[in-house]
PDB file of N, CA and C in Angstrom:
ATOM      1  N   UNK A   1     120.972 100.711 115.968  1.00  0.00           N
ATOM      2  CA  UNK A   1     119.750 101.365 115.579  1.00  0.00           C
ATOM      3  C   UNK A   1     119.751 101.509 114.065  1.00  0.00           C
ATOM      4  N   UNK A   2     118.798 100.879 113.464  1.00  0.00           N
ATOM      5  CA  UNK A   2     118.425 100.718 111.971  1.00  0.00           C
ATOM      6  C   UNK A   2     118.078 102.070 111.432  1.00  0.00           C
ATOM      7  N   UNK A   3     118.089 103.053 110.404  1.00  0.00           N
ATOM      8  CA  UNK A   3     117.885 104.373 110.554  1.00  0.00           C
ATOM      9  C   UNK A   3     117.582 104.709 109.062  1.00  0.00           C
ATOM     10  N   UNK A   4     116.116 105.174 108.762  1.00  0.00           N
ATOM     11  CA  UNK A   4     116.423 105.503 107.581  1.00  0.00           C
ATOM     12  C   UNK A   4     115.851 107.162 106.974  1.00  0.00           C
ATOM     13  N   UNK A   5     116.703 107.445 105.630  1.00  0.00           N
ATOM     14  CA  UNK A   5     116.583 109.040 105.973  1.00  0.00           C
ATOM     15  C   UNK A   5     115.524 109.518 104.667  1.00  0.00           C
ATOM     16  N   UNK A   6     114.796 110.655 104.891  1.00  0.00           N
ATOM     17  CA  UNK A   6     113.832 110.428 103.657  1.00  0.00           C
ATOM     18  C   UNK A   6     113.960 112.275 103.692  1.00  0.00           C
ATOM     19  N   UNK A   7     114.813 112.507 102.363  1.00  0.00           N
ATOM     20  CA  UNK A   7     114.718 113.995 102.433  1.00  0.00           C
ATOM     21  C   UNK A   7     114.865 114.219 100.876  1.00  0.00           C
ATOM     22  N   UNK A   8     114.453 114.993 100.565  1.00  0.00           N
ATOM     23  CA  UNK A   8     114.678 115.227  99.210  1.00  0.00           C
ATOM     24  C   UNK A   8     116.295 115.630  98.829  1.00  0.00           C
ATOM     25  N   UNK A   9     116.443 116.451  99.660  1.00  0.00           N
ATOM     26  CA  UNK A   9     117.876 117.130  99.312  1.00  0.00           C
ATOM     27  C   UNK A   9     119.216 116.204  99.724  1.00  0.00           C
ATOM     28  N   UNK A  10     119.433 116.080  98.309  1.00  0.00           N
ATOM     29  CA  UNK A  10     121.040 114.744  98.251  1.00  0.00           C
ATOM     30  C   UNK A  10     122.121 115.916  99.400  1.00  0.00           C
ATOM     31  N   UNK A  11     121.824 116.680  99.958  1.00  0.00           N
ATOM     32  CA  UNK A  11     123.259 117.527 100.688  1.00  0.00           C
ATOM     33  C   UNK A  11     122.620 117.232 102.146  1.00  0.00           C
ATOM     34  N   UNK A  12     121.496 117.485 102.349  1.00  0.00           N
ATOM     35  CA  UNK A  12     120.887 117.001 103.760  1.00  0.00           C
ATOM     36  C   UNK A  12     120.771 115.511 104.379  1.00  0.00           C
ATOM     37  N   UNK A  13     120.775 114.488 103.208  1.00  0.00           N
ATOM     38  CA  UNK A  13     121.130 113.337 103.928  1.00  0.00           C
ATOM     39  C   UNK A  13     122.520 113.013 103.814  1.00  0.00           C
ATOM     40  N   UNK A  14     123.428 113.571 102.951  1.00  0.00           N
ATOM     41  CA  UNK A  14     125.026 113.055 102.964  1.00  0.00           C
ATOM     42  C   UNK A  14     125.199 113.648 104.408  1.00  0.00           C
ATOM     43  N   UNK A  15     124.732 115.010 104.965  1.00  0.00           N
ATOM     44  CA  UNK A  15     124.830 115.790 106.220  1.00  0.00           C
ATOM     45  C   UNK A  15     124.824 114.918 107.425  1.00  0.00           C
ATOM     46  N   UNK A  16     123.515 113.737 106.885  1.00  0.00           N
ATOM     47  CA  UNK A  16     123.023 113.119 107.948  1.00  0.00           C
ATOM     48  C   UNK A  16     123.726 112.210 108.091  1.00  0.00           C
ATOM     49  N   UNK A  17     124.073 111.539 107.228  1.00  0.00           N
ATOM     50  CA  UNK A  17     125.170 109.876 106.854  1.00  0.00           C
ATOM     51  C   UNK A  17     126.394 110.202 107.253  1.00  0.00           C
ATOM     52  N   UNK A  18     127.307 111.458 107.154  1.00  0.00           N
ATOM     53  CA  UNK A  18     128.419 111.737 107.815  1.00  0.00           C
ATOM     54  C   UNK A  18     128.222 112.139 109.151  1.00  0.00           C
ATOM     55  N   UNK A  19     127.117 112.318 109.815  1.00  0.00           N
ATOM     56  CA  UNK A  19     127.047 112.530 111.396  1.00  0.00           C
ATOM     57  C   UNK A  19     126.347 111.514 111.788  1.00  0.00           C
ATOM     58  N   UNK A  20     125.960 110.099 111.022  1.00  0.00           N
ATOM     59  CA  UNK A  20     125.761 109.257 111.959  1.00  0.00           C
ATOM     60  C   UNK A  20     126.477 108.191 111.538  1.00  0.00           C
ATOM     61  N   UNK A  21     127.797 108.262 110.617  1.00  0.00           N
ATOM     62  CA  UNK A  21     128.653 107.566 110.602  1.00  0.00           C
ATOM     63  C   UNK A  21     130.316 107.396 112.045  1.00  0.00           C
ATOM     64  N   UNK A  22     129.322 108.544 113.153  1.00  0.00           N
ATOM     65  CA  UNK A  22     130.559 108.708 114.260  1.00  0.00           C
ATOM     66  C   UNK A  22     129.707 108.625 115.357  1.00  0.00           C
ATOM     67  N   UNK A  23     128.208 107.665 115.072  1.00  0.00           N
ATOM     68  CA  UNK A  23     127.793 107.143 116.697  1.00  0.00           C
ATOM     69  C   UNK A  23     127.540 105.835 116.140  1.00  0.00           C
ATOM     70  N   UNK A  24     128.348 104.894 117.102  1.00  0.00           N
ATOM     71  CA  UNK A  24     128.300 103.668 117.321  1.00  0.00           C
ATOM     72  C   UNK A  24     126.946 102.978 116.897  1.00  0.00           C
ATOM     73  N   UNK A  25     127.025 101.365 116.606  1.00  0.00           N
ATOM     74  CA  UNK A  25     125.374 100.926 116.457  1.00  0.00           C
ATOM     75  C   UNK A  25     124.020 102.007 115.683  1.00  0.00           C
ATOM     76  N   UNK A  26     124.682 103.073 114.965  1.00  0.00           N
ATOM     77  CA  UNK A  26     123.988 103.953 113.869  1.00  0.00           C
ATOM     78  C   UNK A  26     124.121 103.748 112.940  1.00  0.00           C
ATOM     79  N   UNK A  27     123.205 102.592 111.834  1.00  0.00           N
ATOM     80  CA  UNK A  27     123.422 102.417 111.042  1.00  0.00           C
ATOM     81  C   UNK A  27     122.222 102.782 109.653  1.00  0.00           C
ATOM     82  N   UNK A  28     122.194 103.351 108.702  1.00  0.00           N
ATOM     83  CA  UNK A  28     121.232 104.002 107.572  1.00  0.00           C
ATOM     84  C   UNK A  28     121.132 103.038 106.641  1.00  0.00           C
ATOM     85  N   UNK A  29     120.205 102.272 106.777  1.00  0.00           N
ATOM     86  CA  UNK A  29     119.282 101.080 105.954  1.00  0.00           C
ATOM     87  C   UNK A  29     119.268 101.477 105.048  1.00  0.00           C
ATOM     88  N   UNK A  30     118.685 102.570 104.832  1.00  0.00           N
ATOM     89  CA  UNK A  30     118.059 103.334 103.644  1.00  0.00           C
ATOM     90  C   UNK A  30     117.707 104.582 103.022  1.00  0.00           C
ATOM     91  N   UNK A  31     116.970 104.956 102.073  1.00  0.00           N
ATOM     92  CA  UNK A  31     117.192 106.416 101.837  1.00  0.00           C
ATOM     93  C   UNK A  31     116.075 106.535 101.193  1.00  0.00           C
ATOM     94  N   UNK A  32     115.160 107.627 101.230  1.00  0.00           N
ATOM     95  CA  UNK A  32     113.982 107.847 100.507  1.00  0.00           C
ATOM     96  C   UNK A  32     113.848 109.377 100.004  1.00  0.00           C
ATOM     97  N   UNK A  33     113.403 109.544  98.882  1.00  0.00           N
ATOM     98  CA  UNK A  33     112.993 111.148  98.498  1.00  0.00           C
ATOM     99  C   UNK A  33     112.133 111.547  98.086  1.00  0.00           C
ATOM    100  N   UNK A  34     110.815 110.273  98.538  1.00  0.00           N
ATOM    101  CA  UNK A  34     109.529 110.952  98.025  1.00  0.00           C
ATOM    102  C   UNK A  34     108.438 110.404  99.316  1.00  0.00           C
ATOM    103  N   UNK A  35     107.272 111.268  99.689  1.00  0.00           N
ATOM    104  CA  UNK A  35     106.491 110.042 100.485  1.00  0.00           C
ATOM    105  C   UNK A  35     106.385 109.008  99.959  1.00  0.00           C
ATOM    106  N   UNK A  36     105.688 108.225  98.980  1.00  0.00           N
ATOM    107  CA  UNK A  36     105.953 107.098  98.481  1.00  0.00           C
ATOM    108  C   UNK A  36     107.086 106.161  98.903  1.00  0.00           C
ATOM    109  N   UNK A  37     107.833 106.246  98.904  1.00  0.00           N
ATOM    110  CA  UNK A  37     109.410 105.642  98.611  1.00  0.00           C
ATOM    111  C   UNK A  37     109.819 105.325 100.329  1.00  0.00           C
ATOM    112  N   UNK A  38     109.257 106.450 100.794  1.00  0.00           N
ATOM    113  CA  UNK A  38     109.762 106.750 102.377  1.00  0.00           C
ATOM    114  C   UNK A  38     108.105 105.606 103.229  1.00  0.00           C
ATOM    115  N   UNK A  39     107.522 105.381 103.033  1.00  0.00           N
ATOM    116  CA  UNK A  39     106.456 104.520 103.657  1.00  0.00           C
ATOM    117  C   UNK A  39     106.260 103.199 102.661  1.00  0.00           C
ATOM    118  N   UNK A  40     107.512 102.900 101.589  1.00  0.00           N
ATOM    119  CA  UNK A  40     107.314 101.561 101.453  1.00  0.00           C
ATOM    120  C   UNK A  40     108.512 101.290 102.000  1.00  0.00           C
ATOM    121  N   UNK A  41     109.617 102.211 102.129  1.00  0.00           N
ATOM    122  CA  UNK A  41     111.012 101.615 102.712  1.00  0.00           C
ATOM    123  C   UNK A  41     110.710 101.343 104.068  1.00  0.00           C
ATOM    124  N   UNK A  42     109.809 101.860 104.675  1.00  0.00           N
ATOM    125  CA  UNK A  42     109.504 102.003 105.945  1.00  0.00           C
ATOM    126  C   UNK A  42     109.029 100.790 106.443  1.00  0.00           C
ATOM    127  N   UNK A  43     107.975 100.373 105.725  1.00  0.00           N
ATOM    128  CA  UNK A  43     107.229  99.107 105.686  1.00  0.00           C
ATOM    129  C   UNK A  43     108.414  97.840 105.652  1.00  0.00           C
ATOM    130  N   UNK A  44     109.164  97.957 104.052  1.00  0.00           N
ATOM    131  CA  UNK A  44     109.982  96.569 104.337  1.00  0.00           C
ATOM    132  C   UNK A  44     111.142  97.057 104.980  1.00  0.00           C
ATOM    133  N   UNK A  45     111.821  97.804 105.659  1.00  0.00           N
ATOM    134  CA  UNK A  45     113.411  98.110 106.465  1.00  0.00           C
ATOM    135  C   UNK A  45     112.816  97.658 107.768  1.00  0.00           C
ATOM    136  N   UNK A  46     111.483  97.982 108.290  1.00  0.00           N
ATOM    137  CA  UNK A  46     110.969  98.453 109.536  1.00  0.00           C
ATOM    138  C   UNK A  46     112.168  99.133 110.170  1.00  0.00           C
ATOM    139  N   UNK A  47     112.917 100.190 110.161  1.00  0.00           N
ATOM    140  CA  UNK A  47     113.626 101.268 111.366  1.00  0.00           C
ATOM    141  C   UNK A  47     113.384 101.427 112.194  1.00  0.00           C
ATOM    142  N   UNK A  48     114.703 101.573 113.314  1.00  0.00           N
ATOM    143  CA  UNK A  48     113.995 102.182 114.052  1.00  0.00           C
ATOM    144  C   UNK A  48     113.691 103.557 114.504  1.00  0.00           C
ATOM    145  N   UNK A  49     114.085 103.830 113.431  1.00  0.00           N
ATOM    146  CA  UNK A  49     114.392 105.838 113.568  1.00  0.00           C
ATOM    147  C   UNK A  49     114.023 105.796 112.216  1.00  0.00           C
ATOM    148  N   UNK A  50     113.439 106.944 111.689  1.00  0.00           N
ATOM    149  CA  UNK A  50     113.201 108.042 110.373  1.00  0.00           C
ATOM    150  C   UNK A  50     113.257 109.442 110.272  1.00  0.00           C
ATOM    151  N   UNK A  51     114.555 110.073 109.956  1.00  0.00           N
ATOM    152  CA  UNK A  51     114.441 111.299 109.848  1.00  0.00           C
ATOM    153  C   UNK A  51     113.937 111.705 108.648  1.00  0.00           C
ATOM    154  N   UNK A  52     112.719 112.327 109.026  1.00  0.00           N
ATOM    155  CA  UNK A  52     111.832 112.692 107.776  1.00  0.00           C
ATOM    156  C   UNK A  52     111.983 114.301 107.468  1.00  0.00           C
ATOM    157  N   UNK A  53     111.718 114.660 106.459  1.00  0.00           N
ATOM    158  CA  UNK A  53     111.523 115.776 105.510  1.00  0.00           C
ATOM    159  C   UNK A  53     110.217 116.458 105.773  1.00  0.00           C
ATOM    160  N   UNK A  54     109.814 117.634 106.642  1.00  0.00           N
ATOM    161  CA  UNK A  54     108.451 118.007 106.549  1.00  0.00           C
ATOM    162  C   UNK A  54     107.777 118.400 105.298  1.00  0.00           C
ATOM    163  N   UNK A  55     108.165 118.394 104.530  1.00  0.00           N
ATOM    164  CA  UNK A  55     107.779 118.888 102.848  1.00  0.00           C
ATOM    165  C   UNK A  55     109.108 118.370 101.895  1.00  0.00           C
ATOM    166  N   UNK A  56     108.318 116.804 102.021  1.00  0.00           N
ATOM    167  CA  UNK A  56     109.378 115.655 100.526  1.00  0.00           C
ATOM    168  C   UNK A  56     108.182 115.338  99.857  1.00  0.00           C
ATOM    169  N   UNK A  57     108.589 115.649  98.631  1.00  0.00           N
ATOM    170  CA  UNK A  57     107.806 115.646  97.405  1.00  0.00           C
ATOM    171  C   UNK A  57     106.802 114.549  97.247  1.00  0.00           C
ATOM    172  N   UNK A  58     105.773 114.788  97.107  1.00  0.00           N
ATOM    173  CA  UNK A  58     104.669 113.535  96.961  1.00  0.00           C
ATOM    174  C   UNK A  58     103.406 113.609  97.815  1.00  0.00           C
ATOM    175  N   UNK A  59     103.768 114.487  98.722  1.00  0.00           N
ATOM    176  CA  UNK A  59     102.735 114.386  99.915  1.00  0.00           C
ATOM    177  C   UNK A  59     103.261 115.478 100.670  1.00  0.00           C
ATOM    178  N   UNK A  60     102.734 115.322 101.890  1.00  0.00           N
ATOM    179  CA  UNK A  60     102.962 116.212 103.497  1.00  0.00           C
ATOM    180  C   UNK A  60     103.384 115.139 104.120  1.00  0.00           C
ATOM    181  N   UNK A  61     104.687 115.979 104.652  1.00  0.00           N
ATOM    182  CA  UNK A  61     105.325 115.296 106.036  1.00  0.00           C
ATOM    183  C   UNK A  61     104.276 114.670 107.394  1.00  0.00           C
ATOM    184  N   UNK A  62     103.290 115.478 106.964  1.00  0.00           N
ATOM    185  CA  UNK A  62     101.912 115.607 108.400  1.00  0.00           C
ATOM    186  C   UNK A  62     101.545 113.557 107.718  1.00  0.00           C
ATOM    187  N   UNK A  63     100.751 113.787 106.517  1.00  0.00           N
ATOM    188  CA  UNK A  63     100.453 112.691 105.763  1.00  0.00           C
ATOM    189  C   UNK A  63     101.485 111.381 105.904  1.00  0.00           C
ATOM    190  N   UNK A  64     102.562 111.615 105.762  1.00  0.00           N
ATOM    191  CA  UNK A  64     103.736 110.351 105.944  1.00  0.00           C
ATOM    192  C   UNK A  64     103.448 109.971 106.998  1.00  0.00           C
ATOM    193  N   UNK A  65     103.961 111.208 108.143  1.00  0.00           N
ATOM    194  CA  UNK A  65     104.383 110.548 109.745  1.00  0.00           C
ATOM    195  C   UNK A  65     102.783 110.035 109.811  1.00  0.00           C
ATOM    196  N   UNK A  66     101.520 110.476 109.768  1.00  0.00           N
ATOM    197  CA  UNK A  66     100.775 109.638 109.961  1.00  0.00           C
ATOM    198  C   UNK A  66     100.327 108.170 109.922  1.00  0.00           C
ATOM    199  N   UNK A  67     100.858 107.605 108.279  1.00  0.00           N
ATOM    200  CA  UNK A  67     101.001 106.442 107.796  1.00  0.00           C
ATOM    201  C   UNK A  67     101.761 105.491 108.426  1.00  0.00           C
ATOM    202  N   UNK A  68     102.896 106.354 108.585  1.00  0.00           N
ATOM    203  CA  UNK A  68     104.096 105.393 108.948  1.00  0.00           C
ATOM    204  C   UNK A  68     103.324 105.045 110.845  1.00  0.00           C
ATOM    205  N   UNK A  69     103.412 106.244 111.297  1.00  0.00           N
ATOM    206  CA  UNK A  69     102.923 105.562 112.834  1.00  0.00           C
ATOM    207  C   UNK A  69     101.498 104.658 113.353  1.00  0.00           C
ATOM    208  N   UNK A  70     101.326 104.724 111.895  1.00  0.00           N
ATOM    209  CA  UNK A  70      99.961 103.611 112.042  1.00  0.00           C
ATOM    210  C   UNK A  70     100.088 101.981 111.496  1.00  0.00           C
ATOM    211  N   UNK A  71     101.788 102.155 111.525  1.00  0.00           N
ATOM    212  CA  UNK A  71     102.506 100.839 111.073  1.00  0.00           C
ATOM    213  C   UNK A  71     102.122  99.980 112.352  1.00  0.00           C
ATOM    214  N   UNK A  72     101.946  98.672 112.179  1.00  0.00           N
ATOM    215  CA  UNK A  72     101.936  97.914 113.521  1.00  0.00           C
ATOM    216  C   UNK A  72     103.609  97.799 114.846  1.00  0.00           C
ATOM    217  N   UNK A  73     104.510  98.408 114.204  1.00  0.00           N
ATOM    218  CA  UNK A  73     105.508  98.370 115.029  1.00  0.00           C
ATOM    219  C   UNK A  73     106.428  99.999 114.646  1.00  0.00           C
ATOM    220  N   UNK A  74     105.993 101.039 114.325  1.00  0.00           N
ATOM    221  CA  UNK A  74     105.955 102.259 114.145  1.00  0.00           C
ATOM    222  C   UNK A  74     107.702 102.646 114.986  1.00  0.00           C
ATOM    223  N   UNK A  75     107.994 103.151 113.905  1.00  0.00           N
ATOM    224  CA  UNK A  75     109.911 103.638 114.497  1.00  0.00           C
ATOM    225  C   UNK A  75     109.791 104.917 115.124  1.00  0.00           C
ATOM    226  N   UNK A  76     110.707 105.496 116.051  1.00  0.00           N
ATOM    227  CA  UNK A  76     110.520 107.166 116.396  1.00  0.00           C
ATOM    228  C   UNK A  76     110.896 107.658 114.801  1.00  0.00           C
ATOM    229  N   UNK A  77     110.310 108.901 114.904  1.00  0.00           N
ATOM    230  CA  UNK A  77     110.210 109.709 113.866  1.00  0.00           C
ATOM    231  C   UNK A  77     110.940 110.856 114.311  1.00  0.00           C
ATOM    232  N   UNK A  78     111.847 111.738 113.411  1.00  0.00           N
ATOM    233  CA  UNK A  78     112.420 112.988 113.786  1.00  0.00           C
ATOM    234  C   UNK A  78     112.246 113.695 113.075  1.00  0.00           C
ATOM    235  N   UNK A  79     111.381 114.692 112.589  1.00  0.00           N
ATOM    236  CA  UNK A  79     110.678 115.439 111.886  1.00  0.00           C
ATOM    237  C   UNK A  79     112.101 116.767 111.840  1.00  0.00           C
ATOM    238  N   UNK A  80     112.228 117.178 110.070  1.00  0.00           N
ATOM    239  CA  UNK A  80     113.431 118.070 109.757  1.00  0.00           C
ATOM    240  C   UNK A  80     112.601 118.930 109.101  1.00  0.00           C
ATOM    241  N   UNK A  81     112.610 120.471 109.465  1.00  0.00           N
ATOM    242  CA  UNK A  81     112.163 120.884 108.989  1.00  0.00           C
ATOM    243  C   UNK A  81     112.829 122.557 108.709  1.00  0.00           C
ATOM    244  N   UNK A  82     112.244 123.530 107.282  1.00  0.00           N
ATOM    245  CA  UNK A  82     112.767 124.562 107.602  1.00  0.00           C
ATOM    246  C   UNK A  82     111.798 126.044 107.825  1.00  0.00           C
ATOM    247  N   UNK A  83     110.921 125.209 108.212  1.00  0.00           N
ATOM    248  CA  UNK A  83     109.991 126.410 109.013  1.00  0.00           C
ATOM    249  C   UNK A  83     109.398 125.507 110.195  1.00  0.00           C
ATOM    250  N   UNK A  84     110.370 126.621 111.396  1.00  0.00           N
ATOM    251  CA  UNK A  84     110.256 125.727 112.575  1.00  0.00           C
ATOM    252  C   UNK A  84     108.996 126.593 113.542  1.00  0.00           C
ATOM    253  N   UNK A  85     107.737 126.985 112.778  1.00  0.00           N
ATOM    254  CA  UNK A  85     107.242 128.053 113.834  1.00  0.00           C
ATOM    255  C   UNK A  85     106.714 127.301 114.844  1.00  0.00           C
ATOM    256  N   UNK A  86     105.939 127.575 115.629  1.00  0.00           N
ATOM    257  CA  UNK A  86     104.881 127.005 117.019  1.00  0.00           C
ATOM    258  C   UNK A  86     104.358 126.208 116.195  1.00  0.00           C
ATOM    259  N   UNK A  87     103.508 126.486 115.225  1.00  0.00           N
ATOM    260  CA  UNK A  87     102.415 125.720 114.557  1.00  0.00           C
ATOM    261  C   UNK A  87     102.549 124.360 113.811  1.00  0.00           C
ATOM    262  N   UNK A  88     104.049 124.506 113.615  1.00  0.00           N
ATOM    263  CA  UNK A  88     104.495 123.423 112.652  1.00  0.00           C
ATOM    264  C   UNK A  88     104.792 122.336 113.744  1.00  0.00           C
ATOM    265  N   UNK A  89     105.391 122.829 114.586  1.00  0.00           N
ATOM    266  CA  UNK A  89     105.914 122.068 115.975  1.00  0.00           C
ATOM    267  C   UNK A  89     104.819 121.399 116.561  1.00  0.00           C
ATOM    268  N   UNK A  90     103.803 121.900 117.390  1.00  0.00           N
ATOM    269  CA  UNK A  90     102.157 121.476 117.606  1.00  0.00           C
ATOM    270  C   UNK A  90     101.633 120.408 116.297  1.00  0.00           C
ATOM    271  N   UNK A  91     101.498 120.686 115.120  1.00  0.00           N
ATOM    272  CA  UNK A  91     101.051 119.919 114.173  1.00  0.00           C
ATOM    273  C   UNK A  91     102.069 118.279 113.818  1.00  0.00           C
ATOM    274  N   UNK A  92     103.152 118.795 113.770  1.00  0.00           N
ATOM    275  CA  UNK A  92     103.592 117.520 113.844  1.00  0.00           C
ATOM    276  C   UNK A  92     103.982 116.632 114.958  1.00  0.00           C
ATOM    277  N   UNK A  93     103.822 117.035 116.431  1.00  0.00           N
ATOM    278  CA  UNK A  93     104.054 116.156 117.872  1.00  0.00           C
ATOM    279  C   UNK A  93     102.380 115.683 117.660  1.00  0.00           C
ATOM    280  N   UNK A  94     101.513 116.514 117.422  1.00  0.00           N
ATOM    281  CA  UNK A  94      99.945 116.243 117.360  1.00  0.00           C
ATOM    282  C   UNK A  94      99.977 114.866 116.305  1.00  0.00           C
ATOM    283  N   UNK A  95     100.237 114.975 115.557  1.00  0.00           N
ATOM    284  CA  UNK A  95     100.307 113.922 114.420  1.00  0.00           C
ATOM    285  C   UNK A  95     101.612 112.230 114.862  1.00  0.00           C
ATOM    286  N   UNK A  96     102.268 112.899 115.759  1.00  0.00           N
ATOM    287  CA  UNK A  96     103.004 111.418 116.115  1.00  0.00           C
ATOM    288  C   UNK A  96     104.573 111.441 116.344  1.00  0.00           C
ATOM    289  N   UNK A  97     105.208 112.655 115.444  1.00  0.00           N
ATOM    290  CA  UNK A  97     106.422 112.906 115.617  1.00  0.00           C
ATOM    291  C   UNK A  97     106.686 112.973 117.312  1.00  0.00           C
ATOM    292  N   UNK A  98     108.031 112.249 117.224  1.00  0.00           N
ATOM    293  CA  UNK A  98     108.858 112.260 118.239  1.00  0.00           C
ATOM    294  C   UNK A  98     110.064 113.503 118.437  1.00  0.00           C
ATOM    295  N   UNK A  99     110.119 114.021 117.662  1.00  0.00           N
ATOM    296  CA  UNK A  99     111.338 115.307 117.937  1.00  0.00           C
ATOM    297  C   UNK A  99     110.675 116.039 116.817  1.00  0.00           C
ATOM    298  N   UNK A 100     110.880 117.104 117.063  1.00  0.00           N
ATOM    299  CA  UNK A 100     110.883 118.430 115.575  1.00  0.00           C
ATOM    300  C   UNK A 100     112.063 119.433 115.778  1.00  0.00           C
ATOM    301  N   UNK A 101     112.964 119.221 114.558  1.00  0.00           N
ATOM    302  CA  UNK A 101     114.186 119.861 114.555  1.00  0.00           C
ATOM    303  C   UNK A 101     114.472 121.050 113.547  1.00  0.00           C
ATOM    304  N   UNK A 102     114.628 121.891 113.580  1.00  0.00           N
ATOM    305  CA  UNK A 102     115.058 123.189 112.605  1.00  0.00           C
ATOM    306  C   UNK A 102     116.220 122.734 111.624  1.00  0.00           C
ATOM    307  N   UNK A 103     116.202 122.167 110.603  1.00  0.00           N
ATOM    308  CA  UNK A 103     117.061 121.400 109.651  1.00  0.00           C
ATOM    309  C   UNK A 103     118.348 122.641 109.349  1.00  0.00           C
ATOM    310  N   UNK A 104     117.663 123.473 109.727  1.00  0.00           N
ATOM    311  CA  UNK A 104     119.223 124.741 109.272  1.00  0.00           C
ATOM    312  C   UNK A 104     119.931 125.491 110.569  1.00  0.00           C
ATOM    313  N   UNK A 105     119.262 124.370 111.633  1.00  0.00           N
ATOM    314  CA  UNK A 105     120.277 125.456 113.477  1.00  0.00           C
ATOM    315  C   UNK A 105     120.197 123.852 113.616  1.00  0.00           C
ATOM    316  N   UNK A 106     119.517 123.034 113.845  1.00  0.00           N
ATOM    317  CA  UNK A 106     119.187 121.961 115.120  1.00  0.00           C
ATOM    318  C   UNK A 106     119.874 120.910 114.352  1.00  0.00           C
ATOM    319  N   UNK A 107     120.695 120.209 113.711  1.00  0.00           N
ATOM    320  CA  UNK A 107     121.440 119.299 113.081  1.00  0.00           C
ATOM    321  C   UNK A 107     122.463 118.817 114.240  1.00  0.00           C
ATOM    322  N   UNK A 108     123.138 119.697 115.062  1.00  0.00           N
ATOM    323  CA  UNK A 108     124.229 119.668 115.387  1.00  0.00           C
ATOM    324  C   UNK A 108     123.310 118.844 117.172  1.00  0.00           C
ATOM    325  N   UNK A 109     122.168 118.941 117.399  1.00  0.00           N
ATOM    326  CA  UNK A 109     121.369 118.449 118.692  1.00  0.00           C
ATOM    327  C   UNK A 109     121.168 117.553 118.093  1.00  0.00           C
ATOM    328  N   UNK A 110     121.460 116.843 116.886  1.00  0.00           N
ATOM    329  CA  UNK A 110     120.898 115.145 116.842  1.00  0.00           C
ATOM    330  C   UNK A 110     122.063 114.222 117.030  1.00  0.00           C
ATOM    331  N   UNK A 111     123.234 114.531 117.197  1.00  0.00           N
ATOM    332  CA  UNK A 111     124.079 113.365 117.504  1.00  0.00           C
ATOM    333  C   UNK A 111     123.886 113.244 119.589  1.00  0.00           C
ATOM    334  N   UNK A 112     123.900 114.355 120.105  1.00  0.00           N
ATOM    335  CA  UNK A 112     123.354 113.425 121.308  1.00  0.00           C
ATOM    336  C   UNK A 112     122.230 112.838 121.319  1.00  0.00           C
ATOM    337  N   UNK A 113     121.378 113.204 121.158  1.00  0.00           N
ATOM    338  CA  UNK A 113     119.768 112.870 121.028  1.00  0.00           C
ATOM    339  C   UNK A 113     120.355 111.663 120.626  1.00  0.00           C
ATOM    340  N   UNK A 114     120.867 110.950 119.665  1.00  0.00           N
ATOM    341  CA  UNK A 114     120.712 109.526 119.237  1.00  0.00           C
ATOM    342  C   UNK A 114     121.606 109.087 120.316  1.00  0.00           C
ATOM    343  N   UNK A 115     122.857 109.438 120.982  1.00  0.00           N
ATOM    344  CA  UNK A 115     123.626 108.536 121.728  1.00  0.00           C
ATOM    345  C   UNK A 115     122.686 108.363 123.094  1.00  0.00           C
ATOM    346  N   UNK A 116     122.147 109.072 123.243  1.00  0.00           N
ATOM    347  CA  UNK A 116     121.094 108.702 124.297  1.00  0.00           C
ATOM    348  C   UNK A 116     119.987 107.619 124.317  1.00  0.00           C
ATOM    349  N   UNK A 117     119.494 107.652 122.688  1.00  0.00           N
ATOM    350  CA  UNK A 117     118.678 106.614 122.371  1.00  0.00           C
ATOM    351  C   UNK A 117     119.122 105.411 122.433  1.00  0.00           C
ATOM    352  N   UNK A 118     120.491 105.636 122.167  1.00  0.00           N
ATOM    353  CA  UNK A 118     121.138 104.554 121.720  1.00  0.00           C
ATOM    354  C   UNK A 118     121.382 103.570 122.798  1.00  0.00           C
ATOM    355  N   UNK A 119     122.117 104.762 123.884  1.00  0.00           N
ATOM    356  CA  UNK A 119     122.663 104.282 125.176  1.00  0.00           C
ATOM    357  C   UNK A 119     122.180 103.540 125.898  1.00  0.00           C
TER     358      UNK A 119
END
């Protein structure tokens, strides 16, 4: 699984690159820290996973995942975020996201989640 990570914060994707450096066939194409950057990597990597940033500089997370899932071959999306209320959750499954995770409790629920994908 091709995987690429688009967060602003250099400590949240090393987070991510050392926990998906211990599931098999998980491999991180790429790295993005702005919308911009994260929907052209998107375009030429095509992934098949993007753990995105709900608020990375340039735009709205709402705005990205939109773009990106209106790609003709669109990757799951895992929306990281640190305001996990109802509303944010509803707004981004409404918009296309495939998971919405609490970036400061829910880190430690994405290594099964991927061995499952994977599996």
């Amino acid at each position: 699984m091709n995987i690429l990570l688009a967060d602003d914060s250099d400590f949240v994707r090393s987070r991510l690159r050392d926990l998906l450096t211990e599931i098999p066939d998980a491999y991180v194409v790429g790295e993005a820290t702005t919308t911009q950057d994260t929907i052209t990597l998107a375009q030429q990597l095509q992934p098949n996973l993007i753990f995105l940033n709900f608020q990375i500089p340039g735009g709205t997370g709402l705005e990205t995942l939109r773009t990106i899932k209106g790609l003709p071959s669109p990757p799951l999306i895992i929306i990281l975020t640190d305001n996990f209320t109802p509303e944010y959750q509803t707004s981004c499954r409404s918009a296309g996201a495939d998971y919405v995770f609490d970036k400061a409790i829910d880190i430690s629920r994405i290594q099964p989640l991927l061995l499952k994908l994977i599996g």
